[in-house]
C-alpha atoms as a PDB file:
ATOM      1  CA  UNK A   1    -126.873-115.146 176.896  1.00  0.00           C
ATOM      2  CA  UNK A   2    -127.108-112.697 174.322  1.00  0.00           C
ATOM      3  CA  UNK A   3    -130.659-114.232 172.856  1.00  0.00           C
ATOM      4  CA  UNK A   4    -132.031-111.120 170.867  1.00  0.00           C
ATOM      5  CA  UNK A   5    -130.019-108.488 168.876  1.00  0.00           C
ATOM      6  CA  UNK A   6    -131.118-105.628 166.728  1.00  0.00           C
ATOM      7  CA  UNK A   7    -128.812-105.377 163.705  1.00  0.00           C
ATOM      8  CA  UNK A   8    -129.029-102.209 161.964  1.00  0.00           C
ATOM      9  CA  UNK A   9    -128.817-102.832 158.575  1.00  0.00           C
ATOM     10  CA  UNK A  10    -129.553 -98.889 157.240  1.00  0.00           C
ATOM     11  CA  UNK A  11    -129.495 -95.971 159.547  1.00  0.00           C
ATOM     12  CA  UNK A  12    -129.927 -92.986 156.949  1.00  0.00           C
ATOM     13  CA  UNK A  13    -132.942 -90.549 155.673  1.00  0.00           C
ATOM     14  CA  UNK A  14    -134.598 -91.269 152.113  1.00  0.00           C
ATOM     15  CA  UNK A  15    -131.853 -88.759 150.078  1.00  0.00           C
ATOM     16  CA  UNK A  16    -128.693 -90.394 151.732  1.00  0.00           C
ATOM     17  CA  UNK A  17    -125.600 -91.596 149.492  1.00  0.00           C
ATOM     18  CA  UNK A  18    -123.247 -92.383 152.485  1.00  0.00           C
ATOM     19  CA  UNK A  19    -125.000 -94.874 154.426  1.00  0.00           C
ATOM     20  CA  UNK A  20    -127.974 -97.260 153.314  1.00  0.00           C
ATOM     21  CA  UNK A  21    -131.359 -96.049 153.656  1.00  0.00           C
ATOM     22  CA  UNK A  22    -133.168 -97.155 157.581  1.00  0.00           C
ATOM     23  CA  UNK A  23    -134.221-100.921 157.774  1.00  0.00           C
ATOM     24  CA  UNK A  24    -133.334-103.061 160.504  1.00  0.00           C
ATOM     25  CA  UNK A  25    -133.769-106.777 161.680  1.00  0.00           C
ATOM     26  CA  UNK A  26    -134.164-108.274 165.020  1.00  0.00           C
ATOM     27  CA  UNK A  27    -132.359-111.610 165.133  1.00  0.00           C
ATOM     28  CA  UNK A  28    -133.586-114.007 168.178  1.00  0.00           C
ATOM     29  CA  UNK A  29    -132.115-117.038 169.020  1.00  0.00           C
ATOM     30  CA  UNK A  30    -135.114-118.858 166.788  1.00  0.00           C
ATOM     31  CA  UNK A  31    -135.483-116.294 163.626  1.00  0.00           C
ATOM     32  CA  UNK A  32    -134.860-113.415 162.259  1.00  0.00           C
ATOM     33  CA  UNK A  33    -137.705-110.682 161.318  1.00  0.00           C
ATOM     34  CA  UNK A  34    -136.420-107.965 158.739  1.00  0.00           C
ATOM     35  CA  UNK A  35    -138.188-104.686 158.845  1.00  0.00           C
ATOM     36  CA  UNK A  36    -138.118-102.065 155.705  1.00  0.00           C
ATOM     37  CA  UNK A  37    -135.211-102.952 153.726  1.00  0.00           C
ATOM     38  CA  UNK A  38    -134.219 -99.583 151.711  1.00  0.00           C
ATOM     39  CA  UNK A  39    -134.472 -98.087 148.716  1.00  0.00           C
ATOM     40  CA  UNK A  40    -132.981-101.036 145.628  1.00  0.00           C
ATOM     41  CA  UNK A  41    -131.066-103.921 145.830  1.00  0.00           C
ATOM     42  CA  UNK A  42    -128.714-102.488 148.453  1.00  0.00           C
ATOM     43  CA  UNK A  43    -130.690-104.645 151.093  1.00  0.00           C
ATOM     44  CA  UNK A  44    -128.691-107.670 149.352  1.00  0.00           C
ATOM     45  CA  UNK A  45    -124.950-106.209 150.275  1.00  0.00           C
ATOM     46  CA  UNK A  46    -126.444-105.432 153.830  1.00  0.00           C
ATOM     47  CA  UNK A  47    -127.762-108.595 154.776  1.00  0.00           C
ATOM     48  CA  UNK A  48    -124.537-110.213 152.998  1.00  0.00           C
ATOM     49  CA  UNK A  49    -122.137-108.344 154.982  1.00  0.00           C
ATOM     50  CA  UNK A  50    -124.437-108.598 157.848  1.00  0.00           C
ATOM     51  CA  UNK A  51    -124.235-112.523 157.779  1.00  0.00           C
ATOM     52  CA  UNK A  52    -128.111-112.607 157.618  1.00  0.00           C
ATOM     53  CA  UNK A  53    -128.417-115.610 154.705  1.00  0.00           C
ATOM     54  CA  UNK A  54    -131.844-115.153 152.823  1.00  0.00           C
ATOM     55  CA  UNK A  55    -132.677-118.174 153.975  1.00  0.00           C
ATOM     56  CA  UNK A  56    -133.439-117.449 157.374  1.00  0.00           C
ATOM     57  CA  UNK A  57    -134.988-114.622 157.297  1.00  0.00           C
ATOM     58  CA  UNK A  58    -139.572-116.099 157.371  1.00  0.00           C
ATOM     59  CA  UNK A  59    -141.078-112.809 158.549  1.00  0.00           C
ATOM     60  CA  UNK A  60    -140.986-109.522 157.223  1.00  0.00           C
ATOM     61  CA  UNK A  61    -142.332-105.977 158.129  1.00  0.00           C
ATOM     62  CA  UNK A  62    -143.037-103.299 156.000  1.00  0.00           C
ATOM     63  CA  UNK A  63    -143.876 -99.719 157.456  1.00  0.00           C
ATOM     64  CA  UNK A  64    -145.236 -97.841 154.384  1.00  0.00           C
ATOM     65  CA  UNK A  65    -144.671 -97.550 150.700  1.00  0.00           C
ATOM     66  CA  UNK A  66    -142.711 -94.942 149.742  1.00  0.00           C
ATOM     67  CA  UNK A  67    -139.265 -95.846 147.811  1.00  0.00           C
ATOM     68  CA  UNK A  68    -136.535 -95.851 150.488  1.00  0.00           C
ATOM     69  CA  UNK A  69    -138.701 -99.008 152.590  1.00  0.00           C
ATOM     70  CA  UNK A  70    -140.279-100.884 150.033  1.00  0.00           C
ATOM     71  CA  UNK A  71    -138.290-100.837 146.731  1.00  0.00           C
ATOM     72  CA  UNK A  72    -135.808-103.185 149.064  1.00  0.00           C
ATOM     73  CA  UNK A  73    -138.420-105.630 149.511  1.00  0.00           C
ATOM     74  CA  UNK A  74    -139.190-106.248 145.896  1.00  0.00           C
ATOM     75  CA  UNK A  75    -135.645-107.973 146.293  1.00  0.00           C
ATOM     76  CA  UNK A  76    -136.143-110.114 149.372  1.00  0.00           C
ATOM     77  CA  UNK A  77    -139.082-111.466 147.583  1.00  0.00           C
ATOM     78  CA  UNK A  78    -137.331-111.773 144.115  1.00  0.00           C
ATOM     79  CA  UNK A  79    -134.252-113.784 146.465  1.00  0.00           C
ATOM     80  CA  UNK A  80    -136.765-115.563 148.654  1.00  0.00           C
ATOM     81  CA  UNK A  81    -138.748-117.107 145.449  1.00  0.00           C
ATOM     82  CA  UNK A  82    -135.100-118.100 143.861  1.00  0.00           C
ATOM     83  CA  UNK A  83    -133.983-119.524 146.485  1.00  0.00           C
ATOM     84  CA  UNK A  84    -137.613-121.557 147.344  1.00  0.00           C
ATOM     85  CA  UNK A  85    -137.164-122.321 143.223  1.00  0.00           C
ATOM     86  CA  UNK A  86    -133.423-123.913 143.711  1.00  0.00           C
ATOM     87  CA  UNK A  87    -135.115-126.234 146.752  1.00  0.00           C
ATOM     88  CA  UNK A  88    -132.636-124.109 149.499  1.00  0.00           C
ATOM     89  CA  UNK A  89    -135.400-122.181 151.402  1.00  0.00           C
ATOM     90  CA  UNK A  90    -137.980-124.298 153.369  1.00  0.00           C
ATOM     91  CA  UNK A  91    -141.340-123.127 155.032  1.00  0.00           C
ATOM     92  CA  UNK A  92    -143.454-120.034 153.905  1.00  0.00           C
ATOM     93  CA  UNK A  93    -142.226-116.100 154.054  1.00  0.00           C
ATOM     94  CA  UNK A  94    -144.480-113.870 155.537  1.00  0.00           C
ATOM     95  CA  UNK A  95    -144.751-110.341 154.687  1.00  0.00           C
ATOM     96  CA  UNK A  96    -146.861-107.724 156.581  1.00  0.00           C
ATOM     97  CA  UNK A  97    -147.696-104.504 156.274  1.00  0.00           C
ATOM     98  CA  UNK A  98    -150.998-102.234 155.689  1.00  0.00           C
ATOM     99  CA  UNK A  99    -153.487-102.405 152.997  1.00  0.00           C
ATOM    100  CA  UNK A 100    -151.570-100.244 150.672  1.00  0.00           C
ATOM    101  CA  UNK A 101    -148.029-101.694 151.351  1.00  0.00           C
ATOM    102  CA  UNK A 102    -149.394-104.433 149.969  1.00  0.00           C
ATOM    103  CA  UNK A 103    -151.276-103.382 146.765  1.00  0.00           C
ATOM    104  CA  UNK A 104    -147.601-101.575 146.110  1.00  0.00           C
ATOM    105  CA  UNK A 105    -145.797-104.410 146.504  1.00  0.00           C
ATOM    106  CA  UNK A 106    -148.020-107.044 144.644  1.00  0.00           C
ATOM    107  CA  UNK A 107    -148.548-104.415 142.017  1.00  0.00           C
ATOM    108  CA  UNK A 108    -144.724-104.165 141.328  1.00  0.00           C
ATOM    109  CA  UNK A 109    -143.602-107.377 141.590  1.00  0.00           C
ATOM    110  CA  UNK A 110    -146.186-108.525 139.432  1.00  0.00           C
ATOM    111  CA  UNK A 111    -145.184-105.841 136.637  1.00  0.00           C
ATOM    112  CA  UNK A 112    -141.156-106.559 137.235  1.00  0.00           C
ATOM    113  CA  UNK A 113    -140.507-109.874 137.989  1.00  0.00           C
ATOM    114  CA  UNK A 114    -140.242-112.533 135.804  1.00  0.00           C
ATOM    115  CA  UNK A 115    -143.293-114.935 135.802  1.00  0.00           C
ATOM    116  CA  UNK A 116    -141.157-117.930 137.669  1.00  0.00           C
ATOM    117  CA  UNK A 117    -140.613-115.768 140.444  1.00  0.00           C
ATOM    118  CA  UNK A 118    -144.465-113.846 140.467  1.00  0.00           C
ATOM    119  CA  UNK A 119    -145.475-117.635 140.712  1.00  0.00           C
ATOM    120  CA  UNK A 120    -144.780-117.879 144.744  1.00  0.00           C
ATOM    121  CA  UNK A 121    -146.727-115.000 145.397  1.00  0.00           C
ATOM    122  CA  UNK A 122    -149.736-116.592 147.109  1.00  0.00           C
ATOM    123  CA  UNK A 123    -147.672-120.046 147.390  1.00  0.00           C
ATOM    124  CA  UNK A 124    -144.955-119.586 149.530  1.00  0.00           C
ATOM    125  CA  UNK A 125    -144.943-115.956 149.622  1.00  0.00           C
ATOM    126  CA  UNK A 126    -147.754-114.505 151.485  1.00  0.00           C
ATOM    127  CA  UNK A 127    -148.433-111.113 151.660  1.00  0.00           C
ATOM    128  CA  UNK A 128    -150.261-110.915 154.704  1.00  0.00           C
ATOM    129  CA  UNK A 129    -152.267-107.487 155.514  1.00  0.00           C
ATOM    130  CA  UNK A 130    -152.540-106.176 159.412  1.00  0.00           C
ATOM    131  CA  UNK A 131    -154.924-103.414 160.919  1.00  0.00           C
ATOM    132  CA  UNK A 132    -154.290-100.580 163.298  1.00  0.00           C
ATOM    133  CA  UNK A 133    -154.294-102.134 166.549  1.00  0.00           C
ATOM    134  CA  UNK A 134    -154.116-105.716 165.477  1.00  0.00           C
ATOM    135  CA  UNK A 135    -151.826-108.182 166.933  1.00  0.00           C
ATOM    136  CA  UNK A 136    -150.104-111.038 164.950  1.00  0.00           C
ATOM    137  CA  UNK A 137    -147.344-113.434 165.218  1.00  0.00           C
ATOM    138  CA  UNK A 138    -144.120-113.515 163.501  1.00  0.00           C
ATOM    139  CA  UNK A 139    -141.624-116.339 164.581  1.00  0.00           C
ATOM    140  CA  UNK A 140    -141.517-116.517 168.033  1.00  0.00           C
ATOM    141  CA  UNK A 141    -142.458-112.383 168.404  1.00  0.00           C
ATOM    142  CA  UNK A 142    -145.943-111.243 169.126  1.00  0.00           C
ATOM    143  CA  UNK A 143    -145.960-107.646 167.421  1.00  0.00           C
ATOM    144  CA  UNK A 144    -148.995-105.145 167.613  1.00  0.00           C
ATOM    145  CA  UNK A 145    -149.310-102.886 164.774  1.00  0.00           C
ATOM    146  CA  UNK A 146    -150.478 -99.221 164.860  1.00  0.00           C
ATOM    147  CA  UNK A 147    -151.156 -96.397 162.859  1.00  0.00           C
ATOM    148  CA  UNK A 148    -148.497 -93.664 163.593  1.00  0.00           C
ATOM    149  CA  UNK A 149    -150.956 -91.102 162.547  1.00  0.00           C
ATOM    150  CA  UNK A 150    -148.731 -90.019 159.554  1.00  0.00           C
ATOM    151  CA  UNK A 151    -150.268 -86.747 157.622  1.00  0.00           C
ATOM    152  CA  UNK A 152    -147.621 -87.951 154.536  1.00  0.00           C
ATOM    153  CA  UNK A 153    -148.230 -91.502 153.800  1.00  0.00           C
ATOM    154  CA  UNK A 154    -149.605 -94.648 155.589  1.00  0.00           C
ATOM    155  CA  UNK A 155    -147.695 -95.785 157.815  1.00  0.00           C
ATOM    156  CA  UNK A 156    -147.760 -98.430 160.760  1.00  0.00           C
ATOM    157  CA  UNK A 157    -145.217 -99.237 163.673  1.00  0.00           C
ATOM    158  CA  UNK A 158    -145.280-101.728 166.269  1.00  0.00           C
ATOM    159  CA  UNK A 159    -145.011-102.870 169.544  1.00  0.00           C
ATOM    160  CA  UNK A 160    -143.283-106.164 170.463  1.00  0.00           C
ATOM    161  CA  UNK A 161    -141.944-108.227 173.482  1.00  0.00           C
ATOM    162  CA  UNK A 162    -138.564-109.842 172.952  1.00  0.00           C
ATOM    163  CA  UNK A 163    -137.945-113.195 174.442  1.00  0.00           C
ATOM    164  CA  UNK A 164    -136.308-112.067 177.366  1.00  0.00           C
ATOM    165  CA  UNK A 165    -139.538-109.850 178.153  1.00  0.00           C
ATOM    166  CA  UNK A 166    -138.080-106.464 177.406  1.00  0.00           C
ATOM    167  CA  UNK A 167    -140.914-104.532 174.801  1.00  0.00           C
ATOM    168  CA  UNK A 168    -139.366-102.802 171.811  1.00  0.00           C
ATOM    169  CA  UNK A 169    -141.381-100.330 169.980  1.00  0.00           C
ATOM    170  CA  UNK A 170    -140.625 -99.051 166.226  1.00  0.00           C
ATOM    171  CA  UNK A 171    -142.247 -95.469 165.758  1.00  0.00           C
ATOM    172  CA  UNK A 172    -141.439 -95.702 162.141  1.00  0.00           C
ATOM    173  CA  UNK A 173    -139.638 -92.868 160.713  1.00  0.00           C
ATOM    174  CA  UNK A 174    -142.342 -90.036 161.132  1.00  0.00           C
ATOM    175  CA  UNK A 175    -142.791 -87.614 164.873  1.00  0.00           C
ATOM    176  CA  UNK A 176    -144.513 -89.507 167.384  1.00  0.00           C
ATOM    177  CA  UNK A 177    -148.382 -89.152 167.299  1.00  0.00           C
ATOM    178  CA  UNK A 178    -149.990 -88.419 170.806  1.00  0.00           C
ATOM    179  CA  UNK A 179    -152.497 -91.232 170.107  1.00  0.00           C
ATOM    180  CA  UNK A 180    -150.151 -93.720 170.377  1.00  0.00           C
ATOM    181  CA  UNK A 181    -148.952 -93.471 173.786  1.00  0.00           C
ATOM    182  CA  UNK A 182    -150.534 -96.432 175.241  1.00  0.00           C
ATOM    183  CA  UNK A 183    -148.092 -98.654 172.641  1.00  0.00           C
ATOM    184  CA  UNK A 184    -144.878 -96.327 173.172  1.00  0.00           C
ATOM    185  CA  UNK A 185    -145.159 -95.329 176.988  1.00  0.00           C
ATOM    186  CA  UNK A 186    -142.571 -97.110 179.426  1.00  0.00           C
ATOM    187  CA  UNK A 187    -140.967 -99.042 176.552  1.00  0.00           C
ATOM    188  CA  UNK A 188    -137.388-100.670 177.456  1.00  0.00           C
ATOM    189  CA  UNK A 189    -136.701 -99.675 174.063  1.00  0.00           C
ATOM    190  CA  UNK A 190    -137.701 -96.717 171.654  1.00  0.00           C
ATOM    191  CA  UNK A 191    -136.492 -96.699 167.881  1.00  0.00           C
ATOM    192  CA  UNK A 192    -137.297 -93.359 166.691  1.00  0.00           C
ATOM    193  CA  UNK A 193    -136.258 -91.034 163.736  1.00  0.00           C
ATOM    194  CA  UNK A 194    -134.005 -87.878 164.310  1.00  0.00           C
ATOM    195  CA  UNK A 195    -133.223 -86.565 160.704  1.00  0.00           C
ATOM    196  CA  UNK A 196    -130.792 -83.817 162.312  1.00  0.00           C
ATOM    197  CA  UNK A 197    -129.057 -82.185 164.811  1.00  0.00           C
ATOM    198  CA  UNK A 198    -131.525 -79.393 166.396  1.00  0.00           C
ATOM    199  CA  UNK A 199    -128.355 -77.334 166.470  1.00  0.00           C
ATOM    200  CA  UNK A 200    -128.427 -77.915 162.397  1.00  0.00           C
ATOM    201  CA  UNK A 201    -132.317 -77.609 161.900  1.00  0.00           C
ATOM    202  CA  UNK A 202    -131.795 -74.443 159.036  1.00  0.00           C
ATOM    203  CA  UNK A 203    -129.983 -76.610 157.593  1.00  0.00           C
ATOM    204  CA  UNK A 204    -131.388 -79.998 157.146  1.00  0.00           C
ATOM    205  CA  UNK A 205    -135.023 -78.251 157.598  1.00  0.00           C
ATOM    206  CA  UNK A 206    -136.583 -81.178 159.588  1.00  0.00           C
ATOM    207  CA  UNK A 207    -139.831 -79.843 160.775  1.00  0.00           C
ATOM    208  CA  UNK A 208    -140.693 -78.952 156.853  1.00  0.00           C
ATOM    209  CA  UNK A 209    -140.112 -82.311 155.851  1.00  0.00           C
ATOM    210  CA  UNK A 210    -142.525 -83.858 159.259  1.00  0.00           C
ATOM    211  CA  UNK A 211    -138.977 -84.942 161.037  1.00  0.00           C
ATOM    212  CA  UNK A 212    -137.495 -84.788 164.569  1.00  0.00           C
ATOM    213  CA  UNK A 213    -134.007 -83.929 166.239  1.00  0.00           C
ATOM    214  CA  UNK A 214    -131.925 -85.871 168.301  1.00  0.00           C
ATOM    215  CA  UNK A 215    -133.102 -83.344 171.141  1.00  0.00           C
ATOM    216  CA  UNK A 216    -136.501 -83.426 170.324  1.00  0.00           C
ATOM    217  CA  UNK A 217    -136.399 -87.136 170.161  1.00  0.00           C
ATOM    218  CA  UNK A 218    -134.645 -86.913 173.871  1.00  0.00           C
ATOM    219  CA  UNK A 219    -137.332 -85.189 175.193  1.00  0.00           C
ATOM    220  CA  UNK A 220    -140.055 -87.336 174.046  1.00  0.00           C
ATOM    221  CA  UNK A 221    -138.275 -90.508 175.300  1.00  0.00           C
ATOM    222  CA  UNK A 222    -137.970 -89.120 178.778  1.00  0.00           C
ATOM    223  CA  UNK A 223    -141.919 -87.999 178.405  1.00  0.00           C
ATOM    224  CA  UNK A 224    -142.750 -91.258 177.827  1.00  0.00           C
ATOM    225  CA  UNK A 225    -140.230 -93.205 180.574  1.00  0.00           C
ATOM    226  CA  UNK A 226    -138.410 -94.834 177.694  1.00  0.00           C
ATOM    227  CA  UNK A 227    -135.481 -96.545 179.045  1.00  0.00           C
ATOM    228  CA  UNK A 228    -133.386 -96.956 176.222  1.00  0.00           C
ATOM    229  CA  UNK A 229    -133.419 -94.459 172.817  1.00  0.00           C
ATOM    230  CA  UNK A 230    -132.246 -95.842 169.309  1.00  0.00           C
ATOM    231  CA  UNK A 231    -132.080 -93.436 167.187  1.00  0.00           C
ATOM    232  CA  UNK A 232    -132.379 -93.604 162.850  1.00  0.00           C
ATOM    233  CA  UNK A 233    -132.999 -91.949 159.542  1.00  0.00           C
ATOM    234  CA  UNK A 234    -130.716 -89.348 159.509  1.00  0.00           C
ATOM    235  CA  UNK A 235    -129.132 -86.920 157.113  1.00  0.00           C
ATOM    236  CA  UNK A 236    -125.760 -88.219 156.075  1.00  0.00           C
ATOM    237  CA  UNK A 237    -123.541 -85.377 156.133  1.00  0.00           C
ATOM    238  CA  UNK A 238    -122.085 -85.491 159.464  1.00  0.00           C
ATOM    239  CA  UNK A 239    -122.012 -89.285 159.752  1.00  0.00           C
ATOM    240  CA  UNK A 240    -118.065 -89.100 161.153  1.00  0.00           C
ATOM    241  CA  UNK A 241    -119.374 -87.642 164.132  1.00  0.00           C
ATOM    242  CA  UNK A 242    -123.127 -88.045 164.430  1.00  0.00           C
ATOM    243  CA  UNK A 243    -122.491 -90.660 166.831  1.00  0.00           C
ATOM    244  CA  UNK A 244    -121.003 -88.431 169.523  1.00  0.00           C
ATOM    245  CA  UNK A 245    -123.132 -85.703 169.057  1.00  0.00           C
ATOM    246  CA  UNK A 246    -126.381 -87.106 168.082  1.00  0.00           C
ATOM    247  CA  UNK A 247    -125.804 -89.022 171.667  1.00  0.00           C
ATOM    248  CA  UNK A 248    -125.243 -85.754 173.526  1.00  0.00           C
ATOM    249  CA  UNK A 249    -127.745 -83.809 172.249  1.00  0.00           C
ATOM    250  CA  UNK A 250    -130.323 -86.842 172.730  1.00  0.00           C
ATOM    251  CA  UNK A 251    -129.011 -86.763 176.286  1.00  0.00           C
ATOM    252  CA  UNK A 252    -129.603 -83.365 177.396  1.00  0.00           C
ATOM    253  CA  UNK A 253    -133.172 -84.370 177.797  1.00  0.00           C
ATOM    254  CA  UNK A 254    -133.255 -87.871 178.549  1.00  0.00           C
ATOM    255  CA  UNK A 255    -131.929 -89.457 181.616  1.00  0.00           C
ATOM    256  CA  UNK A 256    -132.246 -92.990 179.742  1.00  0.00           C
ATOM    257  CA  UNK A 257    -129.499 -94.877 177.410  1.00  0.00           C
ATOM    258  CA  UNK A 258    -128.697 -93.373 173.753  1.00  0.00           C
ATOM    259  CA  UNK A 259    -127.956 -95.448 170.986  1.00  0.00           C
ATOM    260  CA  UNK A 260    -127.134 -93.983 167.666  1.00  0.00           C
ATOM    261  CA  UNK A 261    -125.964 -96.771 165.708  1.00  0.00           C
ATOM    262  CA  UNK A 262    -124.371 -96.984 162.283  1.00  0.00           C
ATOM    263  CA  UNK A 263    -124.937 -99.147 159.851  1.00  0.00           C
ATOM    264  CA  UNK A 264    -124.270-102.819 159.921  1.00  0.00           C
ATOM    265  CA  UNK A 265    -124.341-102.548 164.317  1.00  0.00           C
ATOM    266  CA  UNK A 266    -125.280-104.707 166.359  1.00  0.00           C
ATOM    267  CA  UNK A 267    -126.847-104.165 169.233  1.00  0.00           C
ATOM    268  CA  UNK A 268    -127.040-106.932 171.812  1.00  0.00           C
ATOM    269  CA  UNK A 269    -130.262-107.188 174.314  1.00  0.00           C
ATOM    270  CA  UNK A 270    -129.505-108.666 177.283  1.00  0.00           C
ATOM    271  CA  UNK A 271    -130.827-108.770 180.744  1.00  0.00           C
ATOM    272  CA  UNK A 272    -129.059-106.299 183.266  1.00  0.00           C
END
């Protein structure tokens, strides 16, 4: 049975128009956990077309706070509180994230939405802060956050174990921090940002903006005995072929599987 998929709902970097901005959600065969959701109301046509009804959707994970993660999650919460208002969403919505995600998003919310939506903040709507390090449940999923050592903004990814006992580690969308190894090491699945071809680096200037490539992103996954390599937030000129050659760059130093998915993918988890 195909029990757990990742469905990518936004592949691309913060400045793309061709794709949606990265945020992804990993649907198990009890719930569905969104994480980021872009840059505006965007997220909406996503999950729409994705077949992901507000509704089901109780947990939520926010990495950090800059405009292309959280603006997206000003309208989950604006959807979730109409739809708890209308009497069609039942049980609480969690939404986690750091100390700051959270002042960001209770601060806006607060100054943009109208009062009969603010209202479920704190009563239905929990924004629930976790630590570096700390482990917490959402839905069936036991996730451990950690700090990705970002030098930009403060940002957490996680470490999970899907139902089927495969572990899945999000790096967020910064270079991997050598701290973090005992979360990322021997992971049976890696999703990690490669904002360009190396081949294109003078062009797309990763490594001045604190971004990977698809070959440095390789390498690292092979380091670490990654088994399989998703890789995200990318620039979004070359999307007609960045599959095929984000893959074979990726693969000329990693022996494991590459997946560069586009948006609105699916990616099914099974059990070989």
């Amino acid at each position: 049975m195909k029990d757990t998929q990742i469905i990518m709902l936004g592949t691309g970097n913060a400045g793309v128009t061709r794709c949606y901005n990265t945020c992804f959600s990993i649907r198990t065969a009890e719930n569905v956990l969104l994480v980021d959701a872009g840059g505006g109301n965007g997220i909406l046509v996503q999950l729409e077309k994705a077949g992901i009804a507000i509704e089901r959707i109780h947990d939520m994970f926010v990495t950090h706070a800059h405009t292309d993660h959280i603006l997206g999650a000003v309208w989950v919460i604006r959807m979730v509180a109409q739809q708890m208002q209308s009497g069609k969403y039942a049980g609480v919505f969690r939404l986690y994230g750091h100390d700051k995600v959270l002042q960001v998003l209770d601060w806006i919310c607060r100054m943009t939405l109208p009062k009969k939506i603010v209202q479920y903040l704190g009563n239905g709507i929990e924004l629930c802060e976790v630590k570096d390090g700390e482990t917490f449940k959402a839905g069936e999923l036991k996730l451990q956050s950690f700090d990705i050592g970002s030098t930009k903004e403060k940002q957490y990814g996680f470490r999970t174990t899907l139902p089927n006992g495969q572990s899945l580690v999000c790096l967020g969308d910064e270079p991997y921090n050598e701290k973090n190894r005992p979360y990322v090491e021997g992971a049976d699945w890696l999703l990690c940002e490669a904002f360009c071809l190396y081949k294109d680096r003078d062009i797309f200037k990763p490594y001045e903006k604190h971004h990977s490539t698809a070959l440095d992103a390789g390498k690292l996954a092979e380091e670490l005995k990654v088994k399989n390599l998703l890789l995200y937030h990318t620039e979004d000129k070359t999307l007609n072929t960045r599959k095929a050659c984000y893959t074979e760059e990726a693969a000329q130093g990693f022996s494991g599987v590459v997946h560069v998915p586009d948006d609105l993918e699916i990616i099914d988890i099974i059990v070989n």
